[in-house]
C-alpha atoms as a PDB file:
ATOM      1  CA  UNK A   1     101.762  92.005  -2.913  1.00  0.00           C
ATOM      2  CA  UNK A   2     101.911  93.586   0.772  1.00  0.00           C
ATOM      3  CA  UNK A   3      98.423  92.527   1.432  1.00  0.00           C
ATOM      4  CA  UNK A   4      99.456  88.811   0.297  1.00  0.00           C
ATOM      5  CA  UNK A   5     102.429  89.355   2.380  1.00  0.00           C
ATOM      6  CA  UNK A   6     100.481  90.340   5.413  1.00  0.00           C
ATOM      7  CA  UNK A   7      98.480  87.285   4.721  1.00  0.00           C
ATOM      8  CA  UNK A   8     101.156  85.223   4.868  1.00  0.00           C
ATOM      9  CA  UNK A   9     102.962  86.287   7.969  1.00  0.00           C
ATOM     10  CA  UNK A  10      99.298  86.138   9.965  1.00  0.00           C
ATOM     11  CA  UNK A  11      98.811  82.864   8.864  1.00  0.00           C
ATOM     12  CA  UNK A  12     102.631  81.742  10.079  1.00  0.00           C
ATOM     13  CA  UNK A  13     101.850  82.804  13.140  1.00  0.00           C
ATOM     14  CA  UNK A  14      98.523  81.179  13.893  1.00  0.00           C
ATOM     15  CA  UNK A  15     100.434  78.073  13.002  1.00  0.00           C
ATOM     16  CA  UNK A  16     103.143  78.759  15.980  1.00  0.00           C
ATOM     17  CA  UNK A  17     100.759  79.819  18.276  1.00  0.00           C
ATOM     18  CA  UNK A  18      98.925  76.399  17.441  1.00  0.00           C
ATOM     19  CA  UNK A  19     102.211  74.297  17.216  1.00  0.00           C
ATOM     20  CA  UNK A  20     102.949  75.843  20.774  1.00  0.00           C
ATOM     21  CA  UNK A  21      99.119  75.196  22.284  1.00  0.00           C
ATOM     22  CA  UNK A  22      99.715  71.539  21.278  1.00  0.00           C
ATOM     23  CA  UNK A  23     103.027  71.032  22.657  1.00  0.00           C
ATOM     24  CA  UNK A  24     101.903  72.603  25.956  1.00  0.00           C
ATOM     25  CA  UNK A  25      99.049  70.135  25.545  1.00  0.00           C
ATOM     26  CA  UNK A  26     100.857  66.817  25.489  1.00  0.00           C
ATOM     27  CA  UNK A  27     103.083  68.359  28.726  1.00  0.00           C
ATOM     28  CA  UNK A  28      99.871  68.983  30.520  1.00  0.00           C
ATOM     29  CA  UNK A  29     100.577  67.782  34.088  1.00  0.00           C
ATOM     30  CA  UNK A  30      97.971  64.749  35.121  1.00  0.00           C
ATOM     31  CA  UNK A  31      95.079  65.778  37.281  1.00  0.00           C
ATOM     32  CA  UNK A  32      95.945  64.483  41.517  1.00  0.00           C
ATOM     33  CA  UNK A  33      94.218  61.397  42.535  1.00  0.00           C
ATOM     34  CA  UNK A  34      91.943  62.441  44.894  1.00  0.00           C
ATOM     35  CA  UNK A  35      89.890  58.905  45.431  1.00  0.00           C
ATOM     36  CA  UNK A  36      91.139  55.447  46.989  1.00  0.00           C
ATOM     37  CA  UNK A  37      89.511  52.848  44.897  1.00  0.00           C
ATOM     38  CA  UNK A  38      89.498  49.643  47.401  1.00  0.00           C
ATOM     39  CA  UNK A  39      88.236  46.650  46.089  1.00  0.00           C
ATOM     40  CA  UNK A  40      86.305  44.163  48.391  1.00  0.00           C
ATOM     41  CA  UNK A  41      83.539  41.407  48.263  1.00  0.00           C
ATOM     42  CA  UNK A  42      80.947  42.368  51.046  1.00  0.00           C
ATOM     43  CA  UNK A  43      79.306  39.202  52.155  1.00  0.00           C
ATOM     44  CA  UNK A  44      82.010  38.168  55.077  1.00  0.00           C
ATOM     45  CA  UNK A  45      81.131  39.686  58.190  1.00  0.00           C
ATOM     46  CA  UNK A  46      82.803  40.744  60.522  1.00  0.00           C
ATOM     47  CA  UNK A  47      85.143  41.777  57.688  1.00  0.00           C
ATOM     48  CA  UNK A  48      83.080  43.332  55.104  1.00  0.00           C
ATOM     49  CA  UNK A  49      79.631  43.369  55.190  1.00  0.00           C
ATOM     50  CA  UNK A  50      76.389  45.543  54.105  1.00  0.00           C
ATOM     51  CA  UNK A  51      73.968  47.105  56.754  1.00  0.00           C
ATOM     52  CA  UNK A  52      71.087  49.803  56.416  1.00  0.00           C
ATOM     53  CA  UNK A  53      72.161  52.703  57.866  1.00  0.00           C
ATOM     54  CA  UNK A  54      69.626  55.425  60.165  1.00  0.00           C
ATOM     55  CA  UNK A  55      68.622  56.959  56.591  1.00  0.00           C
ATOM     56  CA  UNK A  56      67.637  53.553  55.096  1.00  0.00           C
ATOM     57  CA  UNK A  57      70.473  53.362  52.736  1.00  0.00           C
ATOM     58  CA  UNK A  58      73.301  51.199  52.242  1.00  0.00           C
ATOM     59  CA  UNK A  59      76.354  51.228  53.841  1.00  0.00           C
ATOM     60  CA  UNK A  60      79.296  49.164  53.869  1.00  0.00           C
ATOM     61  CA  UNK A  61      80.819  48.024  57.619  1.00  0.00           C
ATOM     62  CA  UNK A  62      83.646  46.080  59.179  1.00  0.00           C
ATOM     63  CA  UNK A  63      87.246  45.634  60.381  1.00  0.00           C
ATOM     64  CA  UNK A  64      88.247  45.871  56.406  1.00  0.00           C
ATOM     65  CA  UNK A  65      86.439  48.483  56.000  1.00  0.00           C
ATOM     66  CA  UNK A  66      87.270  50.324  59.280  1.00  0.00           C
ATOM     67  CA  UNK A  67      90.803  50.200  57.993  1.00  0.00           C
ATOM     68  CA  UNK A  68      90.540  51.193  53.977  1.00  0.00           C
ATOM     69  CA  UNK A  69      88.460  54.179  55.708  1.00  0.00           C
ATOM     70  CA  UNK A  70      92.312  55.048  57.658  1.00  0.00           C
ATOM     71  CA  UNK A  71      93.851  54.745  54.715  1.00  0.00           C
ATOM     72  CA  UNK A  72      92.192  56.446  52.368  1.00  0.00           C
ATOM     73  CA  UNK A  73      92.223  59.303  55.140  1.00  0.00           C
ATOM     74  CA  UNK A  74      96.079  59.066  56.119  1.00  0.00           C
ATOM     75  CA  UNK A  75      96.504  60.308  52.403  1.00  0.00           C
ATOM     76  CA  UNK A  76      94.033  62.729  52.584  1.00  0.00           C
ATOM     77  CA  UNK A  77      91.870  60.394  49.753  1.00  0.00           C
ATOM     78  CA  UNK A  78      88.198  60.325  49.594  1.00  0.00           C
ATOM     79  CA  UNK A  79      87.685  56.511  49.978  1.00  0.00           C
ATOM     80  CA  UNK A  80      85.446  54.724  47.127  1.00  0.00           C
ATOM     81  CA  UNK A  81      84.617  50.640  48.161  1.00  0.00           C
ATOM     82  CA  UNK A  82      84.110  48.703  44.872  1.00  0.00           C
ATOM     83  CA  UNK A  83      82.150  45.373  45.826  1.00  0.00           C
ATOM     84  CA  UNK A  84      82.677  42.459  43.816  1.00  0.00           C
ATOM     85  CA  UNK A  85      82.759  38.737  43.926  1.00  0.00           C
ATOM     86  CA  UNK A  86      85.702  37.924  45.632  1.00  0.00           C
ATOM     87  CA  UNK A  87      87.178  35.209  42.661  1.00  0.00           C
ATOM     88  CA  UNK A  88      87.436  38.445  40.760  1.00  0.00           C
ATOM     89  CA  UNK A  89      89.108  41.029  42.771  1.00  0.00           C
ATOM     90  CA  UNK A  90      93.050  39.913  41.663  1.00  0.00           C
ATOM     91  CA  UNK A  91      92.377  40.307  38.560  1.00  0.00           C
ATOM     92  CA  UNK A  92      90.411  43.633  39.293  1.00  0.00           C
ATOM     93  CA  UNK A  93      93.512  44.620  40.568  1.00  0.00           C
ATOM     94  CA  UNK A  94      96.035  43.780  38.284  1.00  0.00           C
ATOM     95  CA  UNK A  95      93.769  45.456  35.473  1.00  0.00           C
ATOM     96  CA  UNK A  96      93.905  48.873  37.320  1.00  0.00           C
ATOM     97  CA  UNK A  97      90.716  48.532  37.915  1.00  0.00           C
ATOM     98  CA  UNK A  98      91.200  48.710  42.111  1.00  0.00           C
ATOM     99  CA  UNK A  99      93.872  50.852  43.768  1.00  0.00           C
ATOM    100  CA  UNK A 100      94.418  47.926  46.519  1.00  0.00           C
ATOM    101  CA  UNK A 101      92.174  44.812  47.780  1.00  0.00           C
ATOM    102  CA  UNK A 102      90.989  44.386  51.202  1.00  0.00           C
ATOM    103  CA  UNK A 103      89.203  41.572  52.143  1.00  0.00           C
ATOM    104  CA  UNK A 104      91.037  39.094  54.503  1.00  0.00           C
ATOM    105  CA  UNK A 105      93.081  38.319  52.240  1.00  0.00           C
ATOM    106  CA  UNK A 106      96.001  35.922  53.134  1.00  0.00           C
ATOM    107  CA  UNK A 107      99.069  35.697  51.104  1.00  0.00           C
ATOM    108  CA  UNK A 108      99.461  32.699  48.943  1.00  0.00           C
ATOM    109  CA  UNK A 109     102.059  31.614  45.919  1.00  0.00           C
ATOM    110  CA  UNK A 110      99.022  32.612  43.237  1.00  0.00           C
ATOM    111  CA  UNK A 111      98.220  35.991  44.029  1.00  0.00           C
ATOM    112  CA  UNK A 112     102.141  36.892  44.889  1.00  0.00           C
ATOM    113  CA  UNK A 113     102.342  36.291  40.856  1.00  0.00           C
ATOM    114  CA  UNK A 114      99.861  39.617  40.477  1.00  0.00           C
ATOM    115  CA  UNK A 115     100.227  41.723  43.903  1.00  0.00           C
ATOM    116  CA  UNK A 116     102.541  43.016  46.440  1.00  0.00           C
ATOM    117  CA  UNK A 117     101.566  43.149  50.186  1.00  0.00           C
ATOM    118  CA  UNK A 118     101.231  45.376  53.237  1.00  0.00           C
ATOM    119  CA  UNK A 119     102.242  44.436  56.345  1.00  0.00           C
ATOM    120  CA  UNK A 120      99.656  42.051  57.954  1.00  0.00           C
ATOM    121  CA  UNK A 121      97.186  43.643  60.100  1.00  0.00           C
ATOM    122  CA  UNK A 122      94.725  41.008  61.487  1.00  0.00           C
ATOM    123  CA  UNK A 123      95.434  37.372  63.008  1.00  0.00           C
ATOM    124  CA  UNK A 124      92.557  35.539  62.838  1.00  0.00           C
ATOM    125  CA  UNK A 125      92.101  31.955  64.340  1.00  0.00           C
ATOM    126  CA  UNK A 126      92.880  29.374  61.988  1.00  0.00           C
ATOM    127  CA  UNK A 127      89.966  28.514  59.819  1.00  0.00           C
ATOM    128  CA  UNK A 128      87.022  26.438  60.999  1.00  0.00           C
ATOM    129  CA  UNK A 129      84.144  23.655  59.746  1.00  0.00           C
ATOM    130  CA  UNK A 130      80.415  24.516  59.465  1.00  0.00           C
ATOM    131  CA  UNK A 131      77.938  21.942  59.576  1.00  0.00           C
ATOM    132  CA  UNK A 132      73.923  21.535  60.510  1.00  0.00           C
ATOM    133  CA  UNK A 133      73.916  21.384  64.199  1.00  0.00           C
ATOM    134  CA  UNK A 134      72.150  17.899  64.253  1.00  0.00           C
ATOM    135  CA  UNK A 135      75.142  16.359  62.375  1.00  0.00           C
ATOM    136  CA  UNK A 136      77.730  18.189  64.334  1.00  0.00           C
ATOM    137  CA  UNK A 137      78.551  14.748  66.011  1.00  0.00           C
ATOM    138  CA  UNK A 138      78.846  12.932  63.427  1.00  0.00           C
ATOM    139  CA  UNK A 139      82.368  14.845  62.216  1.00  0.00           C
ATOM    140  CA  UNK A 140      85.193  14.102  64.540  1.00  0.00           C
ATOM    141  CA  UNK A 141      88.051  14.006  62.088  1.00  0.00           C
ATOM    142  CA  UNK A 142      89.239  14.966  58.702  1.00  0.00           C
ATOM    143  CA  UNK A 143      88.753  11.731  57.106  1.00  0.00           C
ATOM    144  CA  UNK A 144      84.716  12.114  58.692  1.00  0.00           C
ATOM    145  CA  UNK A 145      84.152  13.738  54.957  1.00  0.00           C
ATOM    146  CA  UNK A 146      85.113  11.096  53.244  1.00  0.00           C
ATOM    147  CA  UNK A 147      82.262  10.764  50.159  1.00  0.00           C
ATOM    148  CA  UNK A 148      80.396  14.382  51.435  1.00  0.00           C
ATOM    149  CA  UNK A 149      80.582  17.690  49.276  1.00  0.00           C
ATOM    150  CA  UNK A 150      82.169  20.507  51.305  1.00  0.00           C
ATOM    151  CA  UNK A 151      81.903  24.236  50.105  1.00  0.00           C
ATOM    152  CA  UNK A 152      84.100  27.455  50.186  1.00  0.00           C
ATOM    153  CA  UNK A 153      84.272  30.363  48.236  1.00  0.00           C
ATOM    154  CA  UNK A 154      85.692  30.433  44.881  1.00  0.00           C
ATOM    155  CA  UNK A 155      89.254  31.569  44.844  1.00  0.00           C
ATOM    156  CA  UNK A 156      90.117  31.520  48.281  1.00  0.00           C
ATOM    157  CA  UNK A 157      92.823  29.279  50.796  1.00  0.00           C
ATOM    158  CA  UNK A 158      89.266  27.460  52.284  1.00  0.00           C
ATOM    159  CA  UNK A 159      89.055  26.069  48.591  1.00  0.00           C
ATOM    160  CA  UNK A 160      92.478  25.060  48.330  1.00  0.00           C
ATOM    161  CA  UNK A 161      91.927  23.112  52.053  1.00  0.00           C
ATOM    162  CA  UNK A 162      89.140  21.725  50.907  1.00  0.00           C
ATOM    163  CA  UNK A 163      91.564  19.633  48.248  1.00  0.00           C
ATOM    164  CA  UNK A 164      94.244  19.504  50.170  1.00  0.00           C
ATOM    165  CA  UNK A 165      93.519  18.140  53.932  1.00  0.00           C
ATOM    166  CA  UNK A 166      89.627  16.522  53.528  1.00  0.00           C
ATOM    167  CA  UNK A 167      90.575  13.100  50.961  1.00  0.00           C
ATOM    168  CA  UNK A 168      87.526  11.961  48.821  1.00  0.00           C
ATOM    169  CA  UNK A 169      85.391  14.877  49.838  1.00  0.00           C
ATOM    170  CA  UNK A 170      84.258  17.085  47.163  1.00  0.00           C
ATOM    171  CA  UNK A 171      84.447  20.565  46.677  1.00  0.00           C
ATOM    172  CA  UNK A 172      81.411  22.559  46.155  1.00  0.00           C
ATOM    173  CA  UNK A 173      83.391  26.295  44.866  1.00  0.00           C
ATOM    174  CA  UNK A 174      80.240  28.864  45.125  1.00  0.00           C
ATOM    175  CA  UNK A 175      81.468  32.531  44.350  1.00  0.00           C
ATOM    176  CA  UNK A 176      79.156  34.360  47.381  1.00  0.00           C
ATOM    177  CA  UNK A 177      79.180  33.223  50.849  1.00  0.00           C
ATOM    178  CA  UNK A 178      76.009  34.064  51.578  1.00  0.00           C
ATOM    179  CA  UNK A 179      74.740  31.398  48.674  1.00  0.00           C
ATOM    180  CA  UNK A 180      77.297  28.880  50.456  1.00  0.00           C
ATOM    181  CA  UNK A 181      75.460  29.077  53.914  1.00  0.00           C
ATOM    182  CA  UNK A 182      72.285  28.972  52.162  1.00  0.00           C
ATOM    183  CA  UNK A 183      73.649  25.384  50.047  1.00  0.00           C
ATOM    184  CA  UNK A 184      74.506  24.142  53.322  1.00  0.00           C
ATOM    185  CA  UNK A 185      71.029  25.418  55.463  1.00  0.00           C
ATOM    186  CA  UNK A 186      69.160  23.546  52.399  1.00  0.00           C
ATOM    187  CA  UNK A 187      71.240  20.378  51.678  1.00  0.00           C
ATOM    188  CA  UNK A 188      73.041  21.536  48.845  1.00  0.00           C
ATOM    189  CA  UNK A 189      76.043  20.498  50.465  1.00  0.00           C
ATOM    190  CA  UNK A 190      77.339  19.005  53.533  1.00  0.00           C
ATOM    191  CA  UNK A 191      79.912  21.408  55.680  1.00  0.00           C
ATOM    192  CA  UNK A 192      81.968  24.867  54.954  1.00  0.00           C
ATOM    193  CA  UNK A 193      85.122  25.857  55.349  1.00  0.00           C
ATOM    194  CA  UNK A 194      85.331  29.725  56.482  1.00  0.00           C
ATOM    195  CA  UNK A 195      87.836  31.977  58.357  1.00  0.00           C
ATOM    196  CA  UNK A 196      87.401  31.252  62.169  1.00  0.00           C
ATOM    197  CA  UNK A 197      85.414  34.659  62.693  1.00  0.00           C
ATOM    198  CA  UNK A 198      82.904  34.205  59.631  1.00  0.00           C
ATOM    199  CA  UNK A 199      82.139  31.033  60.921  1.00  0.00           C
ATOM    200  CA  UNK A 200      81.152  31.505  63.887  1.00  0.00           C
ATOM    201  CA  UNK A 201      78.844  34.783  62.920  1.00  0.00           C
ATOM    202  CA  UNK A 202      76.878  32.640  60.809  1.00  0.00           C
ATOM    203  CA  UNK A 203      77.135  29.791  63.719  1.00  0.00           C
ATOM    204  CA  UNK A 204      75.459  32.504  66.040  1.00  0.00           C
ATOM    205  CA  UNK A 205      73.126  33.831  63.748  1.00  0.00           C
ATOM    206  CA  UNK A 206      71.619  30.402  62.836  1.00  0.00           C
ATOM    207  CA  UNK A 207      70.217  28.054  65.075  1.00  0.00           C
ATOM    208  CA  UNK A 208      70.263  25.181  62.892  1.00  0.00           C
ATOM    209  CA  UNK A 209      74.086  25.992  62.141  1.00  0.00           C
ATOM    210  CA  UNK A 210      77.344  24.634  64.477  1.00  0.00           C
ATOM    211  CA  UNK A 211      81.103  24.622  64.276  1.00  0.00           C
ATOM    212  CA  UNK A 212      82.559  21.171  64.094  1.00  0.00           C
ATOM    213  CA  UNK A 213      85.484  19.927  66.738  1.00  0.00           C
ATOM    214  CA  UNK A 214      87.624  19.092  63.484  1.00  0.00           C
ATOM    215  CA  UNK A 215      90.982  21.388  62.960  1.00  0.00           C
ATOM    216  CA  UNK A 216      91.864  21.990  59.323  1.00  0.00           C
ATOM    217  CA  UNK A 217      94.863  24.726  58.154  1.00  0.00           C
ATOM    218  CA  UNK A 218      96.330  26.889  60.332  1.00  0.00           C
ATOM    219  CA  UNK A 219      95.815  30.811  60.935  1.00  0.00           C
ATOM    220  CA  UNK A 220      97.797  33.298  58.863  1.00  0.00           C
ATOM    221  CA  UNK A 221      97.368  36.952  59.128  1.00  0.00           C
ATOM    222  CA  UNK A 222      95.293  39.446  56.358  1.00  0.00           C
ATOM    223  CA  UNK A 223      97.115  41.628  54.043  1.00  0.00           C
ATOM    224  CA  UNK A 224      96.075  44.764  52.030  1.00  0.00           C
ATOM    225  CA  UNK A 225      97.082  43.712  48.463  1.00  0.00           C
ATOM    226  CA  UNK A 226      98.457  46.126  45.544  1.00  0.00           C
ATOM    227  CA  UNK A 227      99.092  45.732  42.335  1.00  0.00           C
ATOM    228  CA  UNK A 228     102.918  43.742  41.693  1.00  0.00           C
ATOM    229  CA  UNK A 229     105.605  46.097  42.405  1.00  0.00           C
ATOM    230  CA  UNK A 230     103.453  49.025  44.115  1.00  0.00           C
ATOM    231  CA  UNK A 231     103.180  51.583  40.985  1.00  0.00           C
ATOM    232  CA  UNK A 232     100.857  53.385  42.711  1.00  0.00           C
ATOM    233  CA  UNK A 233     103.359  54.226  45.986  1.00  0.00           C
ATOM    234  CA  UNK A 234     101.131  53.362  48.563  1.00  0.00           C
ATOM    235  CA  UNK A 235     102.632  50.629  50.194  1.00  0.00           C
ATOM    236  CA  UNK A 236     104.585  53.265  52.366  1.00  0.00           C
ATOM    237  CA  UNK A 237     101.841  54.947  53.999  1.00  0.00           C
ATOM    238  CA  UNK A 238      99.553  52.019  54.119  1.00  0.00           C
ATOM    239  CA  UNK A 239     102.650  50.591  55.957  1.00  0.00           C
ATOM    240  CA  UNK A 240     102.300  53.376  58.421  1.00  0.00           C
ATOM    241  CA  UNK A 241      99.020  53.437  59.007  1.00  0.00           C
ATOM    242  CA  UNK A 242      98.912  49.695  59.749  1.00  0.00           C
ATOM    243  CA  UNK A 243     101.811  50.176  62.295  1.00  0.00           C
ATOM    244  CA  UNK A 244      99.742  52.812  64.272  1.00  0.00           C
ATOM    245  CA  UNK A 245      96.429  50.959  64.402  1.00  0.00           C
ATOM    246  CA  UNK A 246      97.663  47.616  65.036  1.00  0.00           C
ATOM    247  CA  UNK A 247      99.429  49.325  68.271  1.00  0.00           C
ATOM    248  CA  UNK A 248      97.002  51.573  69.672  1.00  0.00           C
ATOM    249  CA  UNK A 249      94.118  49.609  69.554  1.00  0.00           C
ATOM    250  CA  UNK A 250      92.290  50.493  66.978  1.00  0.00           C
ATOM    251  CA  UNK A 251      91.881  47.027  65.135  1.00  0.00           C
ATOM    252  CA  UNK A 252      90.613  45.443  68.621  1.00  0.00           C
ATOM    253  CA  UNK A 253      87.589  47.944  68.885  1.00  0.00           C
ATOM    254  CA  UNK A 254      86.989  48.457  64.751  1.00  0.00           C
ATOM    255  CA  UNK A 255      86.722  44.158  65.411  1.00  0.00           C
ATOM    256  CA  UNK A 256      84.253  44.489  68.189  1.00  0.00           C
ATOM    257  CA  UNK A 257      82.198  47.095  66.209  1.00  0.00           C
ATOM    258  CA  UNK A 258      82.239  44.972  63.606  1.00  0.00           C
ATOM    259  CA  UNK A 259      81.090  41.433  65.619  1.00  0.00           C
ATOM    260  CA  UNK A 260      78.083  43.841  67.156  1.00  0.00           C
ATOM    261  CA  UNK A 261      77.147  45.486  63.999  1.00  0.00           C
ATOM    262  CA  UNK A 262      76.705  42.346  61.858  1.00  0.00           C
ATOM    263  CA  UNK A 263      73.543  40.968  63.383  1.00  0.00           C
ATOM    264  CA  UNK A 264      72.271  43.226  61.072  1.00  0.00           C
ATOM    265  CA  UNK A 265      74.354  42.230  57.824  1.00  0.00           C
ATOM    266  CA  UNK A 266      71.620  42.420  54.718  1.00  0.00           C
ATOM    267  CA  UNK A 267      73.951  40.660  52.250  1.00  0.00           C
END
């Protein structure tokens, strides 16, 4: 009977010790976030863009980029870009799947349904026409696109000018720019609508490619987006950070780094 006894009380208190290892368990405290995930879509220089670095590899450039690289740092963060088309980076973002977006993003009524917004931190011009250089005359108004199929990116305010200022042209909605320019180099389509800077890289870069005299929108300034109501926290210091580099003139030289670096965009 003592051994059994012995027994018993052993086995009572293997059974606290576990009760207690599994209690401690559920309280363990969640590991820090060390990494900034930023979600962009790489094919809109001077904003984001891909070059080859001295080593041959990929690297990932621009005034978007210049910036997520602050703020990732300003929290002490390592920062981690996650490229992806850009009709899919809202809803990247309000999966968790993105700690913030930055890719020129302008505020509009749709994404303020699944995102909250820094404080701007680049005015572009407002938003121009590209068209083949030999039929650059032939635009001289809106209504000029009557009947033609005009491109912009899936899911951006370009698309939404498209149907709202050019009546009876049609939209062409192509998810990459890079496959945009290329409809419009090869007939696919007849002009593009892209922020005032991305225009005109392209516009430099290609011979055959010119800006049209024809004003459509107007300029509004980018954003860095979060997920609705900020449950990360960042808002504050991304806040910060903004105020300082928008003031000491840091976004005016990441932006001409940026316009000299992407004559050698790959992507």
């Amino acid at each position: 009977m003592k051994k059994g006894f012995l027994v018993l009380i052993a086995a009572v208190m293997v059974f606290g010790m576990a009760s207690r290892d599994a209690a401690c368990g559920g309280q363990k405290e969640p590991k820090a976030k060390t990494t900034l995930n930023i979600g962009t879509s790489a094919d809109y220089p001077p904003y984001e863009f891909i070059i080859l670095n001295s080593a041959g590899e990929k690297q990932y450039v621009g005034i978007d980029v210049f910036l997520a690289e602050q703020l990732a740092g300003d929290l002490g963060f390592k920062l981690e870009i996650v490229n992806m088309s850009f009709d899919n980076l809202m809803a990247s973002l309000q999966k968790g799947e993105v700690d913030a977006v930055i890719a020129a993003i302008e505020v509009n009524e749709e994404r303020s349904n699944v995102a909250s917004f820094s404080e701007p931190y680049f005015l572009d011009y407002p938003p121009q026409i590209l068209v083949r250089a030999n039929e650059k005359t032939g635009f001289t108004s809106l209504e000029s696109f009557k009947n033609k199929t005009v491109g912009a990116q899936m899911g951006t305010t370009k698309a939404e000018l498209v149907n709202e200022k050019m009546p009876g042209a049609s939209l062409l909605a192509v998810s990459s720019v890079t496959d945009l320019v290329n409809n419009l180099v090869y007939n696919k389509c007849d002009a593009i609508v892209l922020d005032a800077a991305v225009a005109q890289q392209y516009a430099d870069k290609n011979d055959g490619l010119a800006v049209a005299n024809v004003a459509i929108g107007v300029t509004a300034p980018y954003v860095v987006s979060v997920k609705k109501g900020d449950p990360g926290k960042l808002l504050e210091s991304f806040n910060r950070t903004i105020a300082r580099v928008t003031s000491d003139g840091s976004v005016e030289k990441w932006a001409a780094e940026a316009d000299t670096l992407s004559a050698q965009a790959i992507e």
